[in-house]
Protein backbone atom coordinates (compact mmCIF):
# COMPACT_ATOMS: atom_id res chain seq x y z
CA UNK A 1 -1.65 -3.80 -19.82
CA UNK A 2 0.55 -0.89 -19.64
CA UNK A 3 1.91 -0.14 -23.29
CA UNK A 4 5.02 1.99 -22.00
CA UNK A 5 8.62 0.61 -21.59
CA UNK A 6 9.78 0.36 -18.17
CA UNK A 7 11.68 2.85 -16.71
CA UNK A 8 11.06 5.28 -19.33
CA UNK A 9 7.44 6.49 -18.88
CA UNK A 10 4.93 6.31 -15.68
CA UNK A 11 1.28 6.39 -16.80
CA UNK A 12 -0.89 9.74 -15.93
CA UNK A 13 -1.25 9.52 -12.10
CA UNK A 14 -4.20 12.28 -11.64
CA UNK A 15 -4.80 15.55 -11.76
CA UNK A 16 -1.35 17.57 -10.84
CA UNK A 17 0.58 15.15 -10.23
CA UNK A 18 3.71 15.64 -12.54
CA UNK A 19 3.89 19.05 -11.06
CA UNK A 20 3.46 18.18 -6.92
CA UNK A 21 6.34 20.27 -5.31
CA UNK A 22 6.56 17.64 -2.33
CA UNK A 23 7.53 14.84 -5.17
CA UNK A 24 10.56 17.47 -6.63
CA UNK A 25 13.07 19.47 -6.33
CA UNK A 26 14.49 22.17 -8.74
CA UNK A 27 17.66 22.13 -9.55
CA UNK A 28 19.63 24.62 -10.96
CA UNK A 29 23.31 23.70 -11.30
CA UNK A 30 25.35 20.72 -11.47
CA UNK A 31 27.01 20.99 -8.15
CA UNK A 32 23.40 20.46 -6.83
CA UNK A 33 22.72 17.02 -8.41
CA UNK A 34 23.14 15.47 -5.07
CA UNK A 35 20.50 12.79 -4.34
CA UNK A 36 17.41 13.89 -2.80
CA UNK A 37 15.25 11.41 -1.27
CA UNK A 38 11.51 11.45 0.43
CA UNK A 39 11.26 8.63 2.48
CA UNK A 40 13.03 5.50 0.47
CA UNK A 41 11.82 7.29 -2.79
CA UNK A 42 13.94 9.12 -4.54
CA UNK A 43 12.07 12.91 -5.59
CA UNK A 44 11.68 13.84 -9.38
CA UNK A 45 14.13 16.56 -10.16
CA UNK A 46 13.20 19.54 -11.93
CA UNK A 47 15.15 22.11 -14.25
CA UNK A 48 16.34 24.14 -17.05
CA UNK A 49 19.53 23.93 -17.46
CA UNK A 50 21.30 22.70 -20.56
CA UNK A 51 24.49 21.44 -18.44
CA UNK A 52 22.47 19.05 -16.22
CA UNK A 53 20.13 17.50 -18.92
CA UNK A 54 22.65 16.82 -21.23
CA UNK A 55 25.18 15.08 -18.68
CA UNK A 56 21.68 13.23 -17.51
CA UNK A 57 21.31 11.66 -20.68
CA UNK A 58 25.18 10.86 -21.74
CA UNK A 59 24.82 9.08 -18.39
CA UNK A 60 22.06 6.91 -19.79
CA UNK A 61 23.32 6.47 -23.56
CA UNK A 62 20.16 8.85 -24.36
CA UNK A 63 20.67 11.03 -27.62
CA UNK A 64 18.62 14.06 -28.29
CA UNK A 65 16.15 12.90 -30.68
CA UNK A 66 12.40 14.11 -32.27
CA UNK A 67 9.84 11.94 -34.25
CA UNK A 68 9.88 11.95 -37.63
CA UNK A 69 7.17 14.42 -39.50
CA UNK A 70 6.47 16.18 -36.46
CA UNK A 71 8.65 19.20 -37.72
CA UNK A 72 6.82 22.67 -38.54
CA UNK A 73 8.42 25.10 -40.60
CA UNK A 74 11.85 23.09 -40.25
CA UNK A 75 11.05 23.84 -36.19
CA UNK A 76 11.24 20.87 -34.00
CA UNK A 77 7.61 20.42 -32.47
CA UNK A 78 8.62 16.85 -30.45
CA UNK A 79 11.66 16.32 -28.42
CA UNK A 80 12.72 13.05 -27.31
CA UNK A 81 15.34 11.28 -25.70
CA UNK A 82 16.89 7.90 -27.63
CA UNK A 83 17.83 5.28 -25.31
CA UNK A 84 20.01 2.57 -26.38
CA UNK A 85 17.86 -0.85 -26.43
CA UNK A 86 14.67 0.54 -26.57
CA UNK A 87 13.81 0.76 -30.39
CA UNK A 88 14.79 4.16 -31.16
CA UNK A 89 14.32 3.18 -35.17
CA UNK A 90 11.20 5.48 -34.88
CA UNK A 91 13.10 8.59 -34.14
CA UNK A 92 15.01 10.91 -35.95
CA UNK A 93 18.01 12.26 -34.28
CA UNK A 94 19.12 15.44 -33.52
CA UNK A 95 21.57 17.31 -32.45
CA UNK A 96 21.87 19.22 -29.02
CA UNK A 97 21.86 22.58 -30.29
CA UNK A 98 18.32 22.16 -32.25
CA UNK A 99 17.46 20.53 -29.08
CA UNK A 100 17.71 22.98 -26.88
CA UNK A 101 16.70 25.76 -28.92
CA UNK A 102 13.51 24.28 -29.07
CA UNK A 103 13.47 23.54 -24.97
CA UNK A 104 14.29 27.29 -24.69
CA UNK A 105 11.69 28.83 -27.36
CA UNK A 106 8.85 26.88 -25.23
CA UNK A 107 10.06 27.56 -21.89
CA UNK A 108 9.83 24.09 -21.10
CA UNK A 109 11.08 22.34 -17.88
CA UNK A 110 12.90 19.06 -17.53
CA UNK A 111 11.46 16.46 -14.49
CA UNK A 112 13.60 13.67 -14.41
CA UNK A 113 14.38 11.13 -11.49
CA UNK A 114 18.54 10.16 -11.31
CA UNK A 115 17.99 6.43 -9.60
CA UNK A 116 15.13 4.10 -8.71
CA UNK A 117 13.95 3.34 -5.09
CA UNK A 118 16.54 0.22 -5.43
CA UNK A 119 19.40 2.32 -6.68
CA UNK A 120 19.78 1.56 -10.25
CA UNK A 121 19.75 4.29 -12.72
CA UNK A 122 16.54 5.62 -13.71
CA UNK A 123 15.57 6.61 -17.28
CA UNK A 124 11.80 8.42 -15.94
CA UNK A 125 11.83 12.24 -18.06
CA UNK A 126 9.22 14.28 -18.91
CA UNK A 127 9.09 17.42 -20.82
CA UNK A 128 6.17 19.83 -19.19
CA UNK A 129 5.63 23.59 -19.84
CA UNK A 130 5.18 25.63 -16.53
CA UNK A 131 2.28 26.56 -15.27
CA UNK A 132 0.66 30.04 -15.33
CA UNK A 133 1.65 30.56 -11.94
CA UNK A 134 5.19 29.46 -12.57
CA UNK A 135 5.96 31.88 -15.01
């Protein structure tokens, strides 16, 4: 049985598949948080900035959060998102400035999907460094 909460997490679907361009779409601004859809699917969403991710999450109730002890050096090693309802005791939070300088110092990139193929919200995120190529 699937340990993850639903609607948070999708287990690992094979090799590449978190970073299929045909599944996503980068977006760069808010103006372009328009829905994009492939087929009756909704695509993943990809992107870096600050303005999108954080409006994302207020939408959900998320907070910027990290688990505890994971800290190096007083540096943030583990970012996570605290959603209301979903036993967020294990997690320290944060706030958005820490978060985001640690998002920036490891040039990571935000996939997140805005609403389920039945149209309610959608909580799926997922933190992922670029590849080689991407860089």
């Amino acid at each position: 049985m699937n340990e993850h909460r639903l609607g948070t997490r999708i287990p690992y679907a094979g090799s590449g598949s978190s970073r299929s361009p045909k599944y996503s779409q980068e977006i760069q601004s808010p103006e372009r948080m328009d829905r994009v859809r492939f087929g009756n699917v909704e695509r993943t969403r990809v992107t870096r900035n600050h303005d999108i991710i954080r409006q994302w999450a207020e939408r959900r109730g998320a907070r910027p959060a990290t688990m505890p002890g994971s800290e190096d050096n007083g540096q943030l090693r583990v970012l996570r998102f605290d959603f209301p309802g979903y036993g967020g005791a294990v997690l320290r939070p944060v706030n958005w400035d820490e978060w985001f300088a640690t998002f920036d110092e490891r040039h990571l990139h935000f996939r997140y999907q805005d609403r389920r193929a039945d149209g309610t919200p959608s909580n799926f995120n997922r933190l992922e460094r670029p590849s080689r190529e991407d860089r």
